[in-house]
Protein backbone atom coordinates (compact mmCIF):
# COMPACT_ATOMS: atom_id res chain seq x y z
CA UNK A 1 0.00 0.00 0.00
CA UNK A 2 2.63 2.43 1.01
CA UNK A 3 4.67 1.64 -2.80
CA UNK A 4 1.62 2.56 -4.18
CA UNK A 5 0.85 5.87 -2.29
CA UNK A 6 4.68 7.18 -3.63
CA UNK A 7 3.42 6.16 -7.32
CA UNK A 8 0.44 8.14 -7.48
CA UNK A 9 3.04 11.13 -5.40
CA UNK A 10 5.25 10.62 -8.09
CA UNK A 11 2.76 10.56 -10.58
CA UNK A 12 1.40 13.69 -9.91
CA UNK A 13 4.60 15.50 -9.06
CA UNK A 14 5.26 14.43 -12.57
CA UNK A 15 2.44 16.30 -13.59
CA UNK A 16 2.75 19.16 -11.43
CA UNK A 17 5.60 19.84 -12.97
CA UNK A 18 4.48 20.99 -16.69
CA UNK A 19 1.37 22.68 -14.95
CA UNK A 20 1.53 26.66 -14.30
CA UNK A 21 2.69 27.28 -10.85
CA UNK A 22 -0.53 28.77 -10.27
CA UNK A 23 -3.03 26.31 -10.53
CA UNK A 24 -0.72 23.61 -9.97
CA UNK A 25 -2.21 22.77 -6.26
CA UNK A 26 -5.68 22.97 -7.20
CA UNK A 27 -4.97 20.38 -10.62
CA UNK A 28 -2.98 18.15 -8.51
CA UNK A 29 -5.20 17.93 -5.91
CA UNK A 30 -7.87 16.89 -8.77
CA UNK A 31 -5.93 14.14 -10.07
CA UNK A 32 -4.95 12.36 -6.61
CA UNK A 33 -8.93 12.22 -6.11
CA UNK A 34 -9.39 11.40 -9.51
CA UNK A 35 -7.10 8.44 -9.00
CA UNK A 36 -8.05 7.55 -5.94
CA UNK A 37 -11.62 7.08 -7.10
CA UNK A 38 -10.51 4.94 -9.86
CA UNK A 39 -8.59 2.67 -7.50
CA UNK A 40 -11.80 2.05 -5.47
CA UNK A 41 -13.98 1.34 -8.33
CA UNK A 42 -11.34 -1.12 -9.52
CA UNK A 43 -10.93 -2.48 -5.45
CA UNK A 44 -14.82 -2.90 -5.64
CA UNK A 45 -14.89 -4.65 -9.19
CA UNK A 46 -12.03 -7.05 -7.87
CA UNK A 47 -12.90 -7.58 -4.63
CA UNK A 48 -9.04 -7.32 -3.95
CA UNK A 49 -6.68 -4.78 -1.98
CA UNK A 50 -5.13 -1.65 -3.56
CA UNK A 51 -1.64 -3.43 -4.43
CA UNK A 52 0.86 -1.99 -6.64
CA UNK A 53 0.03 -3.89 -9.98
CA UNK A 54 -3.32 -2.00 -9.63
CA UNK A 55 -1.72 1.57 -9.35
CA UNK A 56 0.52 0.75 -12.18
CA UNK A 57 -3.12 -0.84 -14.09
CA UNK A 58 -4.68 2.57 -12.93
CA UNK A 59 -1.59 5.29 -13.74
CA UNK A 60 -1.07 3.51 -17.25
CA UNK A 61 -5.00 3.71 -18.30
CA UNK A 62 -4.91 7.55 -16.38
CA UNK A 63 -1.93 8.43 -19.22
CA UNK A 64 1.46 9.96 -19.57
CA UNK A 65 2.19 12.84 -17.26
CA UNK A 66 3.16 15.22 -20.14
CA UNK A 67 -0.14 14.10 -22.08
CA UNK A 68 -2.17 14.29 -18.65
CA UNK A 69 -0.70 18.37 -17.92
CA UNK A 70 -1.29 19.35 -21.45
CA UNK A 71 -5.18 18.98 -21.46
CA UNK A 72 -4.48 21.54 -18.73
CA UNK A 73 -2.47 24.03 -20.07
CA UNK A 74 -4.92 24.40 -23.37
CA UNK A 75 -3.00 24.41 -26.99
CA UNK A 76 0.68 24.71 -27.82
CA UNK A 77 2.02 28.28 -28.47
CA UNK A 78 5.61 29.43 -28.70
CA UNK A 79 6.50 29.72 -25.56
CA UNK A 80 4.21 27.35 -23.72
CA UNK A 81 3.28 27.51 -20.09
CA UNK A 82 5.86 25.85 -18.46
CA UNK A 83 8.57 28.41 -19.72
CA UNK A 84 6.68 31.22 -20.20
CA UNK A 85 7.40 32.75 -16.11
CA UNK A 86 10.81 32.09 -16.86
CA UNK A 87 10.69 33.78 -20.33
CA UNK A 88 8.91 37.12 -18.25
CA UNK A 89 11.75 37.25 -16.04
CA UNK A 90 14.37 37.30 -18.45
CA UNK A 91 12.89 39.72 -20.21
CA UNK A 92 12.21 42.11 -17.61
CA UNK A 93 15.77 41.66 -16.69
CA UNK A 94 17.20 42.39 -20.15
CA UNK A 95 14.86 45.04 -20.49
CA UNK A 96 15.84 46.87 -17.12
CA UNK A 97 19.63 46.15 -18.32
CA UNK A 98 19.21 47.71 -21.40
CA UNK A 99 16.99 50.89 -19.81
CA UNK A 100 19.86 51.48 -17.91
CA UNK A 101 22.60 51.37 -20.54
CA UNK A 102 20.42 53.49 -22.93
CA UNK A 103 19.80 55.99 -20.02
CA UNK A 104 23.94 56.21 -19.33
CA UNK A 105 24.51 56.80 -23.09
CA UNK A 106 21.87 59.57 -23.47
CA UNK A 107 23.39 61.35 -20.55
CA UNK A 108 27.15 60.73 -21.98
CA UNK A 109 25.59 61.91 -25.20
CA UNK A 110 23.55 65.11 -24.30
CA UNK A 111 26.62 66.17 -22.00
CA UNK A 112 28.95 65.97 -25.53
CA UNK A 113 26.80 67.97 -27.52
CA UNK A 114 25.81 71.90 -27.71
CA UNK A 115 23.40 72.60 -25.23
CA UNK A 116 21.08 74.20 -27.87
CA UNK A 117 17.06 72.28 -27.73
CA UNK A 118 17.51 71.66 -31.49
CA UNK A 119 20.75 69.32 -30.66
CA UNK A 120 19.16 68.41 -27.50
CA UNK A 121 15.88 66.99 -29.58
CA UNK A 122 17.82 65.46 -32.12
CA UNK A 123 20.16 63.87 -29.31
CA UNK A 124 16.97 62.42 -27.66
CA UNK A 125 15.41 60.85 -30.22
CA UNK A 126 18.29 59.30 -31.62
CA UNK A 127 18.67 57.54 -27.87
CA UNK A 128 15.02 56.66 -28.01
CA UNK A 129 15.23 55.07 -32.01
CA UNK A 130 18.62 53.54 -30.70
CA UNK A 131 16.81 52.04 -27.69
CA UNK A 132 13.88 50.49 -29.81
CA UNK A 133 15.94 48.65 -32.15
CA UNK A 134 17.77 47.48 -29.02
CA UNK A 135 14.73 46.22 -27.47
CA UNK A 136 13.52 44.40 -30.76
CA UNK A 137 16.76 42.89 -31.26
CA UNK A 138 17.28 41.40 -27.76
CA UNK A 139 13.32 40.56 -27.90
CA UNK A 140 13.80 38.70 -30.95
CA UNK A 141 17.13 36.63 -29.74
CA UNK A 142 15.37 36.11 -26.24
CA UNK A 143 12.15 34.45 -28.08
CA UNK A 144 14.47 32.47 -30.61
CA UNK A 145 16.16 30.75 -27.77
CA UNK A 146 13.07 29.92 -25.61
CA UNK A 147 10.95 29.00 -28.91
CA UNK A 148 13.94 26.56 -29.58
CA UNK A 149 13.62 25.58 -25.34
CA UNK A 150 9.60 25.25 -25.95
CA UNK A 151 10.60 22.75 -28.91
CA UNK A 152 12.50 20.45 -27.15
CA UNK A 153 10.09 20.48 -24.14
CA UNK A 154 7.61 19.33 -26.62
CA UNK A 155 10.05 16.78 -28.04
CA UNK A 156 10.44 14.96 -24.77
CA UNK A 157 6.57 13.92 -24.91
CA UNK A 158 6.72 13.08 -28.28
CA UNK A 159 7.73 10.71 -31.48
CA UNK A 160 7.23 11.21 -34.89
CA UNK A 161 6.28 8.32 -37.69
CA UNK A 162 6.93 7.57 -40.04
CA UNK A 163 4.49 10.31 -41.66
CA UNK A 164 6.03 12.72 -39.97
CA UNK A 165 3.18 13.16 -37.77
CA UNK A 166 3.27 13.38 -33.71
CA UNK A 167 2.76 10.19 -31.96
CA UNK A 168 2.41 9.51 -28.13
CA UNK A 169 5.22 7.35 -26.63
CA UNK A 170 4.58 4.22 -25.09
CA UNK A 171 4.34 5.27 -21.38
CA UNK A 172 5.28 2.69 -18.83
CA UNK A 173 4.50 3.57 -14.67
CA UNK A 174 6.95 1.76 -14.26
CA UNK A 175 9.39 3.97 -14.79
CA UNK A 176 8.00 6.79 -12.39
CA UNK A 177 9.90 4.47 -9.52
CA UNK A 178 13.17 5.62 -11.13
CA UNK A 179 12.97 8.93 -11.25
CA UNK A 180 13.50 10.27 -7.72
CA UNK A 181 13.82 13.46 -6.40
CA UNK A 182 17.61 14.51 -6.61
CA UNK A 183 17.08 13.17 -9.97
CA UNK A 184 14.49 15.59 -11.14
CA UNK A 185 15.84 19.04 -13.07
CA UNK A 186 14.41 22.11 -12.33
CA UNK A 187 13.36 23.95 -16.11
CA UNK A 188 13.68 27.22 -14.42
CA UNK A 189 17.25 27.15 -13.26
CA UNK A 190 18.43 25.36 -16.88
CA UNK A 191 16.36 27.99 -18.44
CA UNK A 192 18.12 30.35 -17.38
CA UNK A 193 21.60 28.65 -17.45
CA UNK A 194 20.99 28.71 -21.26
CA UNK A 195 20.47 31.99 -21.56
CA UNK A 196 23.10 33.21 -19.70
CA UNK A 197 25.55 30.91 -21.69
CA UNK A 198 24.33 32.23 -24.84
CA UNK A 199 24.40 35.67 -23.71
CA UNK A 200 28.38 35.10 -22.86
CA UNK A 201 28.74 33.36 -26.08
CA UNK A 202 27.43 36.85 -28.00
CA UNK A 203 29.06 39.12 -26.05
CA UNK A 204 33.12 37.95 -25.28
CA UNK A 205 32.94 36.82 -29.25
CA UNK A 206 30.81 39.68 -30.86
CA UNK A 207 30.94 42.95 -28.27
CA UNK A 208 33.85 42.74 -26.66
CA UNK A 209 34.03 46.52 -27.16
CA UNK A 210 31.39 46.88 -23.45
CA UNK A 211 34.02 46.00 -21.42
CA UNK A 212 35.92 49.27 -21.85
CA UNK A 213 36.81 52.16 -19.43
CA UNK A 214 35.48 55.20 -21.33
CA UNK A 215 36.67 58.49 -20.96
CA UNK A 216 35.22 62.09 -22.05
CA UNK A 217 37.03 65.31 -22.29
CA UNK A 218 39.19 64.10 -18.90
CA UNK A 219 35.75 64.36 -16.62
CA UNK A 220 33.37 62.37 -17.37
CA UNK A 221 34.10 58.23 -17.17
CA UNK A 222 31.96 55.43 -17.73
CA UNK A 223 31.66 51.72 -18.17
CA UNK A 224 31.27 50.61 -22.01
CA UNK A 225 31.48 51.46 -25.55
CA UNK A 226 30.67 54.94 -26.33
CA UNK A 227 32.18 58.21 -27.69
CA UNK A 228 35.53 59.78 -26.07
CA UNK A 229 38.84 57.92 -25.11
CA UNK A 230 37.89 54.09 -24.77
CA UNK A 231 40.91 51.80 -22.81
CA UNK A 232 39.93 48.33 -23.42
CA UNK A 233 39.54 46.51 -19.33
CA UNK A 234 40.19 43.39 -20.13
CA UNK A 235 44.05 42.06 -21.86
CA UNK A 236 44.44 40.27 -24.70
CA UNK A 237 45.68 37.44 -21.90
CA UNK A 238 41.60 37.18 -20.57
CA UNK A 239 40.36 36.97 -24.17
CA UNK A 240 43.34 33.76 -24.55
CA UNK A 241 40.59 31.75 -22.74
CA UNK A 242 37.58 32.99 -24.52
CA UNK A 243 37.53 30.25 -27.08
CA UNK A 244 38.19 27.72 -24.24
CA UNK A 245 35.59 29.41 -22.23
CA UNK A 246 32.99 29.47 -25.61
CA UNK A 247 33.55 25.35 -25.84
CA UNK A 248 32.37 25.23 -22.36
CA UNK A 249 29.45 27.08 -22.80
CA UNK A 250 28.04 25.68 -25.97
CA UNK A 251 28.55 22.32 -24.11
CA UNK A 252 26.67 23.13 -21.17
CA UNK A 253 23.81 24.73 -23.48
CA UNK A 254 23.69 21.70 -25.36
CA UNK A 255 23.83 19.05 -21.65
CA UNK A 256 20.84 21.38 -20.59
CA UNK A 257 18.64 21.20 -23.79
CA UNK A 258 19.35 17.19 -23.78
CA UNK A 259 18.12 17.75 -19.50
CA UNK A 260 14.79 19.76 -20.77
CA UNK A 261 14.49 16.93 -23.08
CA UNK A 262 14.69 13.67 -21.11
CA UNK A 263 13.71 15.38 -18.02
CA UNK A 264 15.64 14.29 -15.24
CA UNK A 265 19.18 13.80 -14.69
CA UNK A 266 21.00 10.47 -15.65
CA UNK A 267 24.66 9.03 -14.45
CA UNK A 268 25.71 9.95 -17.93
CA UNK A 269 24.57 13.31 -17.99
CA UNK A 270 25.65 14.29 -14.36
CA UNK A 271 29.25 12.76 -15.68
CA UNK A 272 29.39 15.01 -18.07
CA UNK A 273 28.43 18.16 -15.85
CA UNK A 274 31.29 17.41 -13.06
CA UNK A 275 33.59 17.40 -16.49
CA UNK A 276 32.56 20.47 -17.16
CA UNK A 277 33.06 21.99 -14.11
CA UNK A 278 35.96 20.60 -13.61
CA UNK A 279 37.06 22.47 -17.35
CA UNK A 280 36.09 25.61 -15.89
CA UNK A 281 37.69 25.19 -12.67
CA UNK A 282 41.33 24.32 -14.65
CA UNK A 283 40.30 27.64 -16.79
CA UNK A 284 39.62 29.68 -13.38
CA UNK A 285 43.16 28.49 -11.54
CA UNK A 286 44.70 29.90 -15.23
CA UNK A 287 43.50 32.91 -15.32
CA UNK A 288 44.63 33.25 -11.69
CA UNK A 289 48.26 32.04 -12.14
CA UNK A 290 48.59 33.88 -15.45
CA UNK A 291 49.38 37.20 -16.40
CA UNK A 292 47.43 40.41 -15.63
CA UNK A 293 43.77 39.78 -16.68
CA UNK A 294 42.79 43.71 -16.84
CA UNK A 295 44.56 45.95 -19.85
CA UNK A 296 44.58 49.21 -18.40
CA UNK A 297 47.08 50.50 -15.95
CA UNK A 298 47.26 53.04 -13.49
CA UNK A 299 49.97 55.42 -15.63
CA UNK A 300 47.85 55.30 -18.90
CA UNK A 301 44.63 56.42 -17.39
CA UNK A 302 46.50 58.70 -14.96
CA UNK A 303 48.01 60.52 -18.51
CA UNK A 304 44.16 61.84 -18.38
CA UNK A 305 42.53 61.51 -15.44
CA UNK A 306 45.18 63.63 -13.62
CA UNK A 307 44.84 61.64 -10.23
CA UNK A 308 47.85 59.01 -9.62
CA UNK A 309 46.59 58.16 -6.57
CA UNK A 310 42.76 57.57 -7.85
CA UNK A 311 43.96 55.20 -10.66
CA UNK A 312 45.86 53.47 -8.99
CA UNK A 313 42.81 52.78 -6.36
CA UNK A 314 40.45 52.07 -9.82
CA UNK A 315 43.01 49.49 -11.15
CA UNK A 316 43.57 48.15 -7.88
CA UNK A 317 39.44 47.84 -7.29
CA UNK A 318 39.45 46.10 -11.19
CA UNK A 319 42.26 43.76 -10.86
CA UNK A 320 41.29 42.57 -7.07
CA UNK A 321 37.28 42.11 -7.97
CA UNK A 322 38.18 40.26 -10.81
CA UNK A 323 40.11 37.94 -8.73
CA UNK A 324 37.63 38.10 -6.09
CA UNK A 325 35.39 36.36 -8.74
CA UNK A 326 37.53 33.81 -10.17
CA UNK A 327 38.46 32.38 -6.53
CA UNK A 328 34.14 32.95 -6.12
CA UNK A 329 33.51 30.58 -9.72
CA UNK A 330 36.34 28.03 -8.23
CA UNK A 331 35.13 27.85 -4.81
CA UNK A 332 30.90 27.43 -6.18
CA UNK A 333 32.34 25.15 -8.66
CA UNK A 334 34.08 22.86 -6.50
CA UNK A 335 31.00 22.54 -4.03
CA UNK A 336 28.81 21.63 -6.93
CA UNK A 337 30.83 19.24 -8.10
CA UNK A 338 30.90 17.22 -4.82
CA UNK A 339 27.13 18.33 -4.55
CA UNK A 340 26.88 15.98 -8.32
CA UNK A 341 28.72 13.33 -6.47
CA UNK A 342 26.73 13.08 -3.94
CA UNK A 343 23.31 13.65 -6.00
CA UNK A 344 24.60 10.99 -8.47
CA UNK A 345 25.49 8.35 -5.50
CA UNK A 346 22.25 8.60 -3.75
CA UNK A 347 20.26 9.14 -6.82
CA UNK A 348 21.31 5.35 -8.28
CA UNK A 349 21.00 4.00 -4.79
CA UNK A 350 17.07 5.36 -5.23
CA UNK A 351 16.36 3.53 -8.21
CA UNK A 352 14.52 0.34 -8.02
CA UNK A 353 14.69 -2.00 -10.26
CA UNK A 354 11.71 -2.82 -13.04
């Protein structure tokens, strides 16, 4: 009795977890009385206790748990229910990111020019043009990437003929005893692993130009690509591990679209996650023990800031945060890896056999 109690838990934790986080109670709670009822009827009909060969009768007839959630969550669209919070945050973070920058290069850019309202104007609506095609651009890349998520979401609970057409997968109970908890991703957290890889894919290979100390008429500095006097932050040393640091990423986009896929972690997959942490740890300790990581240095930007003393506190602050977060990526690193361990060793010891 008690097996069969954790297969309908699972079952519907399976379920619970392509439904919208805010109906998901109310749904659940549906289905375990839905279920329940049916194992009644069925205990009735047989005249026979609730065992686990008639849970595993019941969940089988009751359906797949992706085919179960989606009479829930109405048609497909793009960007389907189960990404879509994740898709809003994103958004409203690269939204607020690029509000800011936009705001910082109007005020760099109305301080540069004649303070006449016909410059002004023209300054301002060049910012505001400039902003909208910023917006579109990183709306467009943010939808391609979570349309592409959505896809392989939808994979996972399906097949395809040889007709092309989608097919439902043989579904099997059975193997809801295997998948237990540590052994369950969150789409959330890969969600936004993916994007974050992809966004430092685009920007150390296509815009290295934002990381730059900006400078105008020996008063006014900023962080990022702009008019003025630009010194580059970051030495041609840091941007030696870029390609290294690219592989990495396009790996671990790839390990979490196969995760979104399958749905759960595997021995394989978590394998190949502690190798890539352990890649980026090796990359980390290099960057440490090799030379300078930041390009400017306190005489060049003193030659116009006119402060010895206050660039050598800003290369100082550069060179010893930068550090600060390489030690920070070797330390988190290093605890998840013997986190994966330890998910992967009690995860197998969890699985029971068919």
């Amino acid at each position: 009795m008690r097996m069969s109690i954790n297969l309908i838990d699972t079952y519907v934790s399976e379920i619970g977890r392509h439904l919208p986080k805010k109906t998901r109670a109310d749904i659940e709670a549906e289905i375990r009385s839905i279920l329940q009822d049916m194992l009644d009827e069925r205990c009735q009909k047989t005249g026979k206790p609730v065992d686990e060969e008639m849970t595993l009768d019941v969940l089988k007839t009751y359906g797949a748990p992706e085919i179960v959630a989606s009479t829930y969550v109405g048609e497909r669209y793009l960007i389907g229910p189960r990404l879509y919070p994740v898709f809003i945050t994103v958004l409203r973070i690269a939204l607020m990111v690029i509000g800011i920058l936009a705001a910082m290069g109007l005020g760099v850019a109305v301080y540069q020019t004649t303070l006449s309202p016909l410059n002004t104007f023209d300054t301002i609506i060049k910012a505001i043009t400039n902003f909208g095609v910023s917006v579109i651009t990183v709306l467009g890349n943010i939808v391609l990437i979570f349309a592409i998520l959505e896809w392989a979401l939808y994979r996972a609970g399906t097949k395809v003929d040889l007709k092309g057409l989608p097919k439902e997968k043989g579904w099997d109970p059975r193997s809801l005893a295997k998948v237990s908890s540590p052994n369950q991703i969150k789409i959330g957290e890969t969600t936004l692993e993916i994007v974050g890889c992809f966004a430092a894919i685009v920007i150390f290979n296509f815009y290295p130009q934002i990381f730059g100390l900006g400078n105008l008429a020996g008063e006014v500095w900023y962080v990022g690509f702009g008019s003025g006097t630009i010194f580059p932050l970051l030495s041609q040393a840091f941007f030696y591990y870029i390609p290294y640091l690219t592989l990495v990423w396009a790996l671990t986009i790839i390990l979490d679209i196969v995760l979104l896929r399958i749905g759960r972690w595997a021995i394989i997959t978590r394998i190949f996650s502690i190798g890539l942490k352990v890649v980026n740890i090796l990359i980390a300790v290099a960057m440490l023990a090799g030379p300078s990581l930041i390009a400017v240095t306190a005489p060049t930007v003193t030659t116009v800031f006119g402060d010895a003393q206050g660039a050598s506190l800003l290369i100082n602050l550069l060179t010893d945060g930068l550090r600060i977060l390489l030690w920070i990526s070797i330390i988190s690193g290093s605890i998840d890896i013997i986190r994966t361990i330890y998910r992967t060793v009690t995860g197998s010891k969890r699985i029971l056999p068919a």
